[in-house]
PDB file of N, CA and C in Angstrom:
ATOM      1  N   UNK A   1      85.815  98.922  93.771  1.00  0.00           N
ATOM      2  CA  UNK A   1      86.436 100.128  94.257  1.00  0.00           C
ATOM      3  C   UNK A   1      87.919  99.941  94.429  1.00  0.00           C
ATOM      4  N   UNK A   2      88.752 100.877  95.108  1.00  0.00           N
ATOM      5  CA  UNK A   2      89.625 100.937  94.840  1.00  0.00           C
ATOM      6  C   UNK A   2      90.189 101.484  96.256  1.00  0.00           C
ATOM      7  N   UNK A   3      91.407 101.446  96.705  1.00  0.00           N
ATOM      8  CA  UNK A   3      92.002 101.615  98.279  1.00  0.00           C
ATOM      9  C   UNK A   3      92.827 102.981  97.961  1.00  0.00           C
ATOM     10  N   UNK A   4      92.164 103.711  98.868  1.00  0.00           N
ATOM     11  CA  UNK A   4      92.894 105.294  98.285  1.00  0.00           C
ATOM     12  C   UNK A   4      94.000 105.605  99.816  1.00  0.00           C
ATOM     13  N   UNK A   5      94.497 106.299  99.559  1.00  0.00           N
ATOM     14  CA  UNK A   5      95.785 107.122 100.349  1.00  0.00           C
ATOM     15  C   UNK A   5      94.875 108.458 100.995  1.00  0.00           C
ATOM     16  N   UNK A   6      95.079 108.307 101.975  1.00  0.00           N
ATOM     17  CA  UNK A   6      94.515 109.779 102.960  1.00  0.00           C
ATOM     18  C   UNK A   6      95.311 111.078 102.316  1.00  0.00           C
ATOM     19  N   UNK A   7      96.890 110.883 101.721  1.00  0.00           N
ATOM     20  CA  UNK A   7      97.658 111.920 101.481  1.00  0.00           C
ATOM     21  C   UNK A   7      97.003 112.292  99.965  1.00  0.00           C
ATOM     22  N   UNK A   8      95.847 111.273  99.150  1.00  0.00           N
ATOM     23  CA  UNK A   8      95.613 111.805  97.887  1.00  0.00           C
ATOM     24  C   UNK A   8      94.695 112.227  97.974  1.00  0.00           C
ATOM     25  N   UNK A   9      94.158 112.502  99.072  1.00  0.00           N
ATOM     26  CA  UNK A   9      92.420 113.110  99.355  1.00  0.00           C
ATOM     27  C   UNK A   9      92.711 114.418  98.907  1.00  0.00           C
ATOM     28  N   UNK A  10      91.583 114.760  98.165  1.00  0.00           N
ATOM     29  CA  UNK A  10      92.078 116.487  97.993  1.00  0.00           C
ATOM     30  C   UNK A  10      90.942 117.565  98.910  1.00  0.00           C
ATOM     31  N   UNK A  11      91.125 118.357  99.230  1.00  0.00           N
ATOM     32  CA  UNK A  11      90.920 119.300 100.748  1.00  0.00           C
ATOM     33  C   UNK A  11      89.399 118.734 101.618  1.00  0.00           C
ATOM     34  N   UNK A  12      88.500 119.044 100.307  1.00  0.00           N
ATOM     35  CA  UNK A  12      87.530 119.091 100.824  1.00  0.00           C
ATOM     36  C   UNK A  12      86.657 117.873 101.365  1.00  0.00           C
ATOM     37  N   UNK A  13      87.721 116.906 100.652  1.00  0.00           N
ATOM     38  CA  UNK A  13      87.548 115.562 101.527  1.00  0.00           C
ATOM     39  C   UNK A  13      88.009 114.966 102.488  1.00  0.00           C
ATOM     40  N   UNK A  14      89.101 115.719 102.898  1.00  0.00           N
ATOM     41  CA  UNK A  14      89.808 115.522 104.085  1.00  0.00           C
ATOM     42  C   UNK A  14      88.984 116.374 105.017  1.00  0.00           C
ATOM     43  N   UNK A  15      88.408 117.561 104.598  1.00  0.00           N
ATOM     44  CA  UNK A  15      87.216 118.316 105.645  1.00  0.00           C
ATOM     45  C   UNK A  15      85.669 117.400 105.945  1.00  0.00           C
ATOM     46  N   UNK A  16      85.329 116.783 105.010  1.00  0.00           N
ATOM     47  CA  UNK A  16      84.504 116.227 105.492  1.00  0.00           C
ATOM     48  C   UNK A  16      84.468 114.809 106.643  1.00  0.00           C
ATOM     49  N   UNK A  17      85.953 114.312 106.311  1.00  0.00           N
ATOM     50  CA  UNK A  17      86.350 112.909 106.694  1.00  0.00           C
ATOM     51  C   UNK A  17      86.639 113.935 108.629  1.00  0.00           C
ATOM     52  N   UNK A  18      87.264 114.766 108.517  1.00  0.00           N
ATOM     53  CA  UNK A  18      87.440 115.378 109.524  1.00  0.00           C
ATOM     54  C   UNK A  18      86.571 115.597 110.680  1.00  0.00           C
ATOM     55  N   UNK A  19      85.147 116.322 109.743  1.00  0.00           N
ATOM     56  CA  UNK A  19      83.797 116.566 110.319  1.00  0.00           C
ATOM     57  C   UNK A  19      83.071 115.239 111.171  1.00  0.00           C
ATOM     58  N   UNK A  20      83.143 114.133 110.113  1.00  0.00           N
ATOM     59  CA  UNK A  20      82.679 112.936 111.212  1.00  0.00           C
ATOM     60  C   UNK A  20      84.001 111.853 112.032  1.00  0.00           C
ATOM     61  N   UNK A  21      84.889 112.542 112.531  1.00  0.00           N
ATOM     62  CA  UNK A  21      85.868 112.281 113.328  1.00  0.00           C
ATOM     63  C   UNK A  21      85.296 112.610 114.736  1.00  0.00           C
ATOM     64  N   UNK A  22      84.546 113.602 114.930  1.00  0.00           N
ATOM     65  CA  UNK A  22      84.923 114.321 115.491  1.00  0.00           C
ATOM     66  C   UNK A  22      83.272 114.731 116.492  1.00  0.00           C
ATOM     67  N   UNK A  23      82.647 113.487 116.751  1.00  0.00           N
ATOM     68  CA  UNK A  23      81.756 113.227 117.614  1.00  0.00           C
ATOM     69  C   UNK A  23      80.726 113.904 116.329  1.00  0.00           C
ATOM     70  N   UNK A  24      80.168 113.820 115.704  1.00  0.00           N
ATOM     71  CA  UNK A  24      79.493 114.048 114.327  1.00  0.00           C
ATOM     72  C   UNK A  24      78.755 113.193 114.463  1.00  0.00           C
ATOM     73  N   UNK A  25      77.082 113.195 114.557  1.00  0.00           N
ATOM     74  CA  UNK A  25      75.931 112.151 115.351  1.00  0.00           C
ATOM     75  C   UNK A  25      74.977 112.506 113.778  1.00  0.00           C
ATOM     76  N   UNK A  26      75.597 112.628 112.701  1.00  0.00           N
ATOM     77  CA  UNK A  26      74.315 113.303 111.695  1.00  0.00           C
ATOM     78  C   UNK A  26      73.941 111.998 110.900  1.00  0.00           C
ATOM     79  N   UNK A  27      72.601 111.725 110.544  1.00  0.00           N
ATOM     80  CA  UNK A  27      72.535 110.116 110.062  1.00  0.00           C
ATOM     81  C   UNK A  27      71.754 110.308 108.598  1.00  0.00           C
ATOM     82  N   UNK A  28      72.053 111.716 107.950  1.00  0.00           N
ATOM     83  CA  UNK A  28      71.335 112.099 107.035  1.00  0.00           C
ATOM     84  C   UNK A  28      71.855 113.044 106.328  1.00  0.00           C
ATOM     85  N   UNK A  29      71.949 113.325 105.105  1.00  0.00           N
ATOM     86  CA  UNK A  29      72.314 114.495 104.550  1.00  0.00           C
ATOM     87  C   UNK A  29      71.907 114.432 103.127  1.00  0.00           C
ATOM     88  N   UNK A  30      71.417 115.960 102.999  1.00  0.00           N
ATOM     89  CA  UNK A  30      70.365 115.783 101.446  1.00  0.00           C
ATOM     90  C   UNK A  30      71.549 116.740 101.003  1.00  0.00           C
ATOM     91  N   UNK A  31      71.612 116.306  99.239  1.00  0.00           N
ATOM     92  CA  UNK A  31      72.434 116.812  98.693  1.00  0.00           C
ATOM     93  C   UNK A  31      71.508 116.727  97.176  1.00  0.00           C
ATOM     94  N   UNK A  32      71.855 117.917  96.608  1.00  0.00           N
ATOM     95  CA  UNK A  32      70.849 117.836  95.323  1.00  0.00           C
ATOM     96  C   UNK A  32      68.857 117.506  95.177  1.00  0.00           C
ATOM     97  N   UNK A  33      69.173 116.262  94.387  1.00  0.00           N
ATOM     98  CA  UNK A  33      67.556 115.563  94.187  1.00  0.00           C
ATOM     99  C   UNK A  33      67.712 114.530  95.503  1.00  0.00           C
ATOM    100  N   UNK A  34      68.814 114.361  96.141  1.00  0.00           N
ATOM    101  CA  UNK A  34      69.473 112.622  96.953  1.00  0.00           C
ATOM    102  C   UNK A  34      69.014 113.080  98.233  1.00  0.00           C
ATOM    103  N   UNK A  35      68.928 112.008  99.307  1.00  0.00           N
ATOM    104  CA  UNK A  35      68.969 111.972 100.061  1.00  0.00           C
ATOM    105  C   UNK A  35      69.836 110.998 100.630  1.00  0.00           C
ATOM    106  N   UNK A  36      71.507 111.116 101.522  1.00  0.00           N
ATOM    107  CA  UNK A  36      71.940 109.858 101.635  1.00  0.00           C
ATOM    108  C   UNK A  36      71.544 109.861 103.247  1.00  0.00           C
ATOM    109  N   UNK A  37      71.454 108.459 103.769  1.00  0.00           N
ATOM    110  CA  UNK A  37      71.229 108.099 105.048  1.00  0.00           C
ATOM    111  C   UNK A  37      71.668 106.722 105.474  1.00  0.00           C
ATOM    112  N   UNK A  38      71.547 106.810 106.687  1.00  0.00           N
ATOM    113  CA  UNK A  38      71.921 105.500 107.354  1.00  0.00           C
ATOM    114  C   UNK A  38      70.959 104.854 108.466  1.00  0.00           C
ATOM    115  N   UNK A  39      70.662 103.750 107.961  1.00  0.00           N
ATOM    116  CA  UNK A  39      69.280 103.231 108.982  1.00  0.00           C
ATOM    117  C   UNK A  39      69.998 102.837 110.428  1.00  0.00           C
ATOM    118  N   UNK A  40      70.010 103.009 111.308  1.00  0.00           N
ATOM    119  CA  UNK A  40      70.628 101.946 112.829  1.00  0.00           C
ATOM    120  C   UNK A  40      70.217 100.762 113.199  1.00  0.00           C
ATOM    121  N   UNK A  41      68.825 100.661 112.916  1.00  0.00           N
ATOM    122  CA  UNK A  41      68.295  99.638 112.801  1.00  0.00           C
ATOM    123  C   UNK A  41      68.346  98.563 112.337  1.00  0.00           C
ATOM    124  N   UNK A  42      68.725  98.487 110.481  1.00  0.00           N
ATOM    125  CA  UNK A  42      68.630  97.617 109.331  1.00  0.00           C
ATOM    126  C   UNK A  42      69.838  97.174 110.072  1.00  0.00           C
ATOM    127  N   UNK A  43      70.015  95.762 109.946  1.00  0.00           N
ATOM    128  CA  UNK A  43      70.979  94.536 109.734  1.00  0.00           C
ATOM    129  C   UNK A  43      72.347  95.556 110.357  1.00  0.00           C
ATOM    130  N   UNK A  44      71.983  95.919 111.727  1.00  0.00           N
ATOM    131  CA  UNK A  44      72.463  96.039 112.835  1.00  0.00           C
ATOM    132  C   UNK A  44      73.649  97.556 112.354  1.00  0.00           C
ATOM    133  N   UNK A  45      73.009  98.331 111.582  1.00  0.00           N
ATOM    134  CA  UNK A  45      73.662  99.638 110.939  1.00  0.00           C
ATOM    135  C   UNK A  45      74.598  99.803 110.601  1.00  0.00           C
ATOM    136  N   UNK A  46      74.543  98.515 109.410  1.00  0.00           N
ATOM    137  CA  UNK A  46      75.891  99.006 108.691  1.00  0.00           C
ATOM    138  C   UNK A  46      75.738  99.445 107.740  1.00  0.00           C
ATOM    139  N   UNK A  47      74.650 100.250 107.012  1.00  0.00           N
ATOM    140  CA  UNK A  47      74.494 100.222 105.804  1.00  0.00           C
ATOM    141  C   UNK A  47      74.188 101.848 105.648  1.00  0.00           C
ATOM    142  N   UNK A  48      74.369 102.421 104.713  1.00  0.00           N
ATOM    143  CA  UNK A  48      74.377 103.333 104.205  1.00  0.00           C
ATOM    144  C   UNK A  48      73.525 103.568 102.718  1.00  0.00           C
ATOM    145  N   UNK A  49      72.341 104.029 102.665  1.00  0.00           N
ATOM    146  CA  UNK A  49      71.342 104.242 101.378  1.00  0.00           C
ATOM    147  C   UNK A  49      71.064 105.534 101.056  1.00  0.00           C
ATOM    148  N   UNK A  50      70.969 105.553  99.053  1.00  0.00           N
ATOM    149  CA  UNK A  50      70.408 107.141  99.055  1.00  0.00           C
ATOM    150  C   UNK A  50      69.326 106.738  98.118  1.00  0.00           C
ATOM    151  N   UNK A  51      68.786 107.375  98.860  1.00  0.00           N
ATOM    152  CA  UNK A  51      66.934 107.990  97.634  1.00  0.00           C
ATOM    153  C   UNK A  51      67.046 109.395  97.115  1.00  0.00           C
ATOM    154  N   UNK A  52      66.044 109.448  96.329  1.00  0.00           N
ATOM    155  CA  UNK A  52      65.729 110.220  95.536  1.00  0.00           C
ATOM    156  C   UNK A  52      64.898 110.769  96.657  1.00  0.00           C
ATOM    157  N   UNK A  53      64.835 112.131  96.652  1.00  0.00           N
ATOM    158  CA  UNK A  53      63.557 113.206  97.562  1.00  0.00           C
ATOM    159  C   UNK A  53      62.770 114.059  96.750  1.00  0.00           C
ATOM    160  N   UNK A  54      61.493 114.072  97.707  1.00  0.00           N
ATOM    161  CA  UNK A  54      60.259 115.284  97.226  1.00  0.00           C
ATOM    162  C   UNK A  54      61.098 116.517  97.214  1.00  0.00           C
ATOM    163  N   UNK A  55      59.779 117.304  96.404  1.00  0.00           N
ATOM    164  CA  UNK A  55      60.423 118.876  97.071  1.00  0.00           C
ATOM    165  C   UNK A  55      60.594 119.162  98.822  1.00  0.00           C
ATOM    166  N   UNK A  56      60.464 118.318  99.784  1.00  0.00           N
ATOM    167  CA  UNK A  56      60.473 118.531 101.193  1.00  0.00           C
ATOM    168  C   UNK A  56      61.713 118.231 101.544  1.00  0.00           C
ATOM    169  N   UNK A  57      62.413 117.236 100.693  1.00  0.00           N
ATOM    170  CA  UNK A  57      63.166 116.536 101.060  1.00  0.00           C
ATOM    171  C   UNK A  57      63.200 115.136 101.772  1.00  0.00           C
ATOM    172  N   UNK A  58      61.808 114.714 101.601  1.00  0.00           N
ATOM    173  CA  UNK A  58      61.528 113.273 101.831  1.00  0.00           C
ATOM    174  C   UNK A  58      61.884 112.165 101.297  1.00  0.00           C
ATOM    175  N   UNK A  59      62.540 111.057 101.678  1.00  0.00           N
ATOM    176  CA  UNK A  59      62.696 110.092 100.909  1.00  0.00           C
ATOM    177  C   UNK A  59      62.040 109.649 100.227  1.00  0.00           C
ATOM    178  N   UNK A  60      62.270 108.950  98.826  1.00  0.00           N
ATOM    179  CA  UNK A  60      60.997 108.457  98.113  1.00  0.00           C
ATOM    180  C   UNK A  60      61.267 107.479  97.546  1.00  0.00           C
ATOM    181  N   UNK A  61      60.082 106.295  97.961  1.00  0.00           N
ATOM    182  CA  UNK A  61      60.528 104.763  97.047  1.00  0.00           C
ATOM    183  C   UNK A  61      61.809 104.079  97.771  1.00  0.00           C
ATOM    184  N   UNK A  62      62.108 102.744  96.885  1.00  0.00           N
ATOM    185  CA  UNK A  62      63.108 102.666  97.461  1.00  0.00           C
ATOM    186  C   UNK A  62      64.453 103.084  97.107  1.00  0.00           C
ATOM    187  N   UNK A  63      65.420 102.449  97.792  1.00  0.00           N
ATOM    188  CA  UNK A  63      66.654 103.065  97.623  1.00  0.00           C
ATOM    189  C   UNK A  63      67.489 102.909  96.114  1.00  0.00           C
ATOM    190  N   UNK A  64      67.917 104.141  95.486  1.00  0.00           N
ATOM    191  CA  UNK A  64      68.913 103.816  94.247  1.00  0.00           C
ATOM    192  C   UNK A  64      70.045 103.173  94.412  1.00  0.00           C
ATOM    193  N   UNK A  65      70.574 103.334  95.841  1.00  0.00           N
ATOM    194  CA  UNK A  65      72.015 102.430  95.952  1.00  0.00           C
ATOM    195  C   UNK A  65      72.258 102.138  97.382  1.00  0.00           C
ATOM    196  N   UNK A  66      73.036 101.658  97.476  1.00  0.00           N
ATOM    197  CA  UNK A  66      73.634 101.005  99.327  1.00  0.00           C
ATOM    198  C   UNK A  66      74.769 100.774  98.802  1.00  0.00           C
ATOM    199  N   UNK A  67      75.322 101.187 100.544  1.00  0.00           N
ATOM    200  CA  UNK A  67      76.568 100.600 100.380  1.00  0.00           C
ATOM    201  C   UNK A  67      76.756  99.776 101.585  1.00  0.00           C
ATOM    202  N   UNK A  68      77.531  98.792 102.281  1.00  0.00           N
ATOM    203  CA  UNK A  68      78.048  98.090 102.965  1.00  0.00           C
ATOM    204  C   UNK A  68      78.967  98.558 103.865  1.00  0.00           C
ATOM    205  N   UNK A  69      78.817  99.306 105.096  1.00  0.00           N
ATOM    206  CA  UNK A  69      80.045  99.339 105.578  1.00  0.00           C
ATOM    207  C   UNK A  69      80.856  98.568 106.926  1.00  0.00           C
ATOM    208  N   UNK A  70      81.831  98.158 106.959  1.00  0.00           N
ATOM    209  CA  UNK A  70      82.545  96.980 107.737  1.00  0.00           C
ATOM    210  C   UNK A  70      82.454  97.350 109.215  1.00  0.00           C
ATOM    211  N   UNK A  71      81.379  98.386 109.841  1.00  0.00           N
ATOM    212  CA  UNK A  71      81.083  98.605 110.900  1.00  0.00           C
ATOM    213  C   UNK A  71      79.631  99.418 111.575  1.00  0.00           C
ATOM    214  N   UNK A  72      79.452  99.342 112.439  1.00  0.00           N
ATOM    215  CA  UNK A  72      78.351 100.129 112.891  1.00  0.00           C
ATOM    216  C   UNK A  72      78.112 101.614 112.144  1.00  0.00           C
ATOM    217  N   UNK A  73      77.410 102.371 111.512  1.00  0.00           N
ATOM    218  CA  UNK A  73      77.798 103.796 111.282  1.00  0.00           C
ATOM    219  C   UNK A  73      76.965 104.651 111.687  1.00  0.00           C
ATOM    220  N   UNK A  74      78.109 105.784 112.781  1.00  0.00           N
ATOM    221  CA  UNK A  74      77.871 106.475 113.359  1.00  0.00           C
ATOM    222  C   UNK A  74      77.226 108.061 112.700  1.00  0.00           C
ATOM    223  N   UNK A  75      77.475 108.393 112.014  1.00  0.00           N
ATOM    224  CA  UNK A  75      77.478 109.498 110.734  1.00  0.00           C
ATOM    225  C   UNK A  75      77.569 109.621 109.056  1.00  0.00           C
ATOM    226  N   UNK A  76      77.093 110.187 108.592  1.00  0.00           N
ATOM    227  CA  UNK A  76      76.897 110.054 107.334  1.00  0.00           C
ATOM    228  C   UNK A  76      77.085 112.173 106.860  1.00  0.00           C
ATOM    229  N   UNK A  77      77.926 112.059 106.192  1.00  0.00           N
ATOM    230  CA  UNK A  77      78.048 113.561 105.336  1.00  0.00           C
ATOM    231  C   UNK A  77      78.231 113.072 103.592  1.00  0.00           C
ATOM    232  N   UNK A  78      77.973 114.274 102.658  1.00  0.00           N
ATOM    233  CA  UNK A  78      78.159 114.334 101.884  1.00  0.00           C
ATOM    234  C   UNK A  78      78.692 115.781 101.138  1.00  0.00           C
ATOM    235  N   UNK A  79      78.863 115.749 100.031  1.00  0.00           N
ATOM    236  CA  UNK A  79      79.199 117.225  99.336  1.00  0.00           C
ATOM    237  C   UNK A  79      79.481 116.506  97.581  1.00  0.00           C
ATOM    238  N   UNK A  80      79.260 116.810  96.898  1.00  0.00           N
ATOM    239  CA  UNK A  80      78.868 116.364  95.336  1.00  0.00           C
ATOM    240  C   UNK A  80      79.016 115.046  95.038  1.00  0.00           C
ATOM    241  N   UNK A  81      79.742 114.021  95.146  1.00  0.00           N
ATOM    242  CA  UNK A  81      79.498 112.671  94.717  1.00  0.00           C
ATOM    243  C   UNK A  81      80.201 111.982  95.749  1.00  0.00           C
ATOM    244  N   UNK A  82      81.001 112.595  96.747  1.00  0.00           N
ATOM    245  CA  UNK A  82      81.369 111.984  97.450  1.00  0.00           C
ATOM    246  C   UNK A  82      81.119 111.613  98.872  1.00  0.00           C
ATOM    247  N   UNK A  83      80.656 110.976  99.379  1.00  0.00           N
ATOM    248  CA  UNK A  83      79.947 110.432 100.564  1.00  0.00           C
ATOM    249  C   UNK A  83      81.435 109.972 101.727  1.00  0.00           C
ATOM    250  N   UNK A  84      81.128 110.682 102.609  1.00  0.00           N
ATOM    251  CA  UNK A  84      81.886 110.253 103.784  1.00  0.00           C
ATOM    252  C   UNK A  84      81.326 109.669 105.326  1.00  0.00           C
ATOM    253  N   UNK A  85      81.703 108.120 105.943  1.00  0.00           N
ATOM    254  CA  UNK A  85      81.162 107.887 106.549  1.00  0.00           C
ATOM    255  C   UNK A  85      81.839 107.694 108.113  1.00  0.00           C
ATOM    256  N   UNK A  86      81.273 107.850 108.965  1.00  0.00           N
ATOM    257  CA  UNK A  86      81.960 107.822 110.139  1.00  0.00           C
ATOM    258  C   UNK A  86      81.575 106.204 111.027  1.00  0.00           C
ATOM    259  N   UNK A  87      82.230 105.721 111.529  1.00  0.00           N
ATOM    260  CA  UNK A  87      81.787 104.315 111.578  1.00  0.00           C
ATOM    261  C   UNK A  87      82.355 104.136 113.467  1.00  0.00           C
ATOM    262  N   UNK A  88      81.276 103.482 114.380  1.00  0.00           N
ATOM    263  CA  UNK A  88      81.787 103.353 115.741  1.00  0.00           C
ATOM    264  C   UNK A  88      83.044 103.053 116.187  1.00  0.00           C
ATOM    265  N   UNK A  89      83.575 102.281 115.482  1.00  0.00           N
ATOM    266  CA  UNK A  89      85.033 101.926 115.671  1.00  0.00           C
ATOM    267  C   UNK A  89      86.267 102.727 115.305  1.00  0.00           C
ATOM    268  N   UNK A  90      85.813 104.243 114.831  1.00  0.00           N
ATOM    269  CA  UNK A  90      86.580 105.582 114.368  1.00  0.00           C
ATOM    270  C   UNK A  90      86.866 105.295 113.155  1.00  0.00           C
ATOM    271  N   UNK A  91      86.993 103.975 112.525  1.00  0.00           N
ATOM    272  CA  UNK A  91      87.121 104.192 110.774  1.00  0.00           C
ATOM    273  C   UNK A  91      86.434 105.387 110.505  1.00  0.00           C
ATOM    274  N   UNK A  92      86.601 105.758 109.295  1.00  0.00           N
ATOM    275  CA  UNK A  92      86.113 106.832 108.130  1.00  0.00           C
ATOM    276  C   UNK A  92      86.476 106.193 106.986  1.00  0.00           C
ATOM    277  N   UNK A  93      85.326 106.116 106.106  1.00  0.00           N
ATOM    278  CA  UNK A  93      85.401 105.584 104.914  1.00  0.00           C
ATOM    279  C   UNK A  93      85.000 106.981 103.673  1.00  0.00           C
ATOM    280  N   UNK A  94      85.344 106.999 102.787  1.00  0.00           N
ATOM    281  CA  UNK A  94      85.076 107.964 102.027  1.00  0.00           C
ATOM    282  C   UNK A  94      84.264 106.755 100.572  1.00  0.00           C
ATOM    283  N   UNK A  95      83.309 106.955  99.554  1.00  0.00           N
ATOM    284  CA  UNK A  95      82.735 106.469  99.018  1.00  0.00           C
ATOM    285  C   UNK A  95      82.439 107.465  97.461  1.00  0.00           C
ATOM    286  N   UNK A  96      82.842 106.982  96.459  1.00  0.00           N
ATOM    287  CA  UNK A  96      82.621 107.960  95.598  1.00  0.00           C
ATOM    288  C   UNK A  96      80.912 107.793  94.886  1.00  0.00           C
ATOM    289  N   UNK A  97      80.079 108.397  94.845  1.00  0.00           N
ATOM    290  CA  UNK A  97      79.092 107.795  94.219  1.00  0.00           C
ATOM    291  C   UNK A  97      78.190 108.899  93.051  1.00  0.00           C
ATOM    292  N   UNK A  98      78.653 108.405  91.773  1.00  0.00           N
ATOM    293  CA  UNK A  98      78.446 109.370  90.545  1.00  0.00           C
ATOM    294  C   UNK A  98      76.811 109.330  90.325  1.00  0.00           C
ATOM    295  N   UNK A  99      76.194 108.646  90.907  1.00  0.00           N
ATOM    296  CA  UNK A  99      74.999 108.553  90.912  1.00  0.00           C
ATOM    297  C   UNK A  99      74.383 109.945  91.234  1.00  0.00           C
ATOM    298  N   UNK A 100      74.955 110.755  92.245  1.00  0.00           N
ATOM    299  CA  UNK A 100      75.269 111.861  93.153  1.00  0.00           C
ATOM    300  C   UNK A 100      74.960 113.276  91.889  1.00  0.00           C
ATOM    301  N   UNK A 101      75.684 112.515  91.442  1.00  0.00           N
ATOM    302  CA  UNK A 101      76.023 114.156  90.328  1.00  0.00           C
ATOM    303  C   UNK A 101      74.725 114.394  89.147  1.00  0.00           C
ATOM    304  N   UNK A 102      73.667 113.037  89.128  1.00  0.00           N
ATOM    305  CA  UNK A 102      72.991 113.349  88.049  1.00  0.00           C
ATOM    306  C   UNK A 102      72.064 114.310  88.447  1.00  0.00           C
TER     307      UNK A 102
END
């Protein structure tokens, strides 16, 4: 990956990065066929996974991807490939994941 500039975010990622600023407790968000989430549990919640969902929106199988993040995470949003995460220590990480778009 690559280290991006907050000033090159374009709107709607600065709205989402905004959304989990901002006491944002959501540890789930289905987008498309995906489901991305964040366990609290697993290896002390730093991690961030998306599955594939039923028509209910259930997770299914295991996970297509993870990501790693350098702190506890507090929130999890999404909106088309891009995943934004809110992390206890007020980081916000933004995550691009094209996996998202199929």
């Amino acid at each position: 990956g690559t280290v991006a500039s907050w000033q090159n975010l374009d709107p709607e990622t600065k709205a989402l990065a905004a959304k989990v600023t901002n006491d944002y407790q959501q540890r789930s968000e289905r987008t498309g066929q995906y489901i991305v989430t964040t366990d609290g549990t697993w290896d002390g919640g730093n991690w961030v996974f998306v599955y594939r969902t039923d028509a209910d929106g259930e997770s299914q199988g295991e996970p297509l991807a993870h990501f790693r993040n350098p702190q506890n995470v507090t929130s999890v949003t999404c909106k088309g490939t891009t995943v934004v995460v809110g992390c206890r220590d007020g980081q916000v990480i933004w995550l691009e994941a094209p996996l998202l778009a199929a």
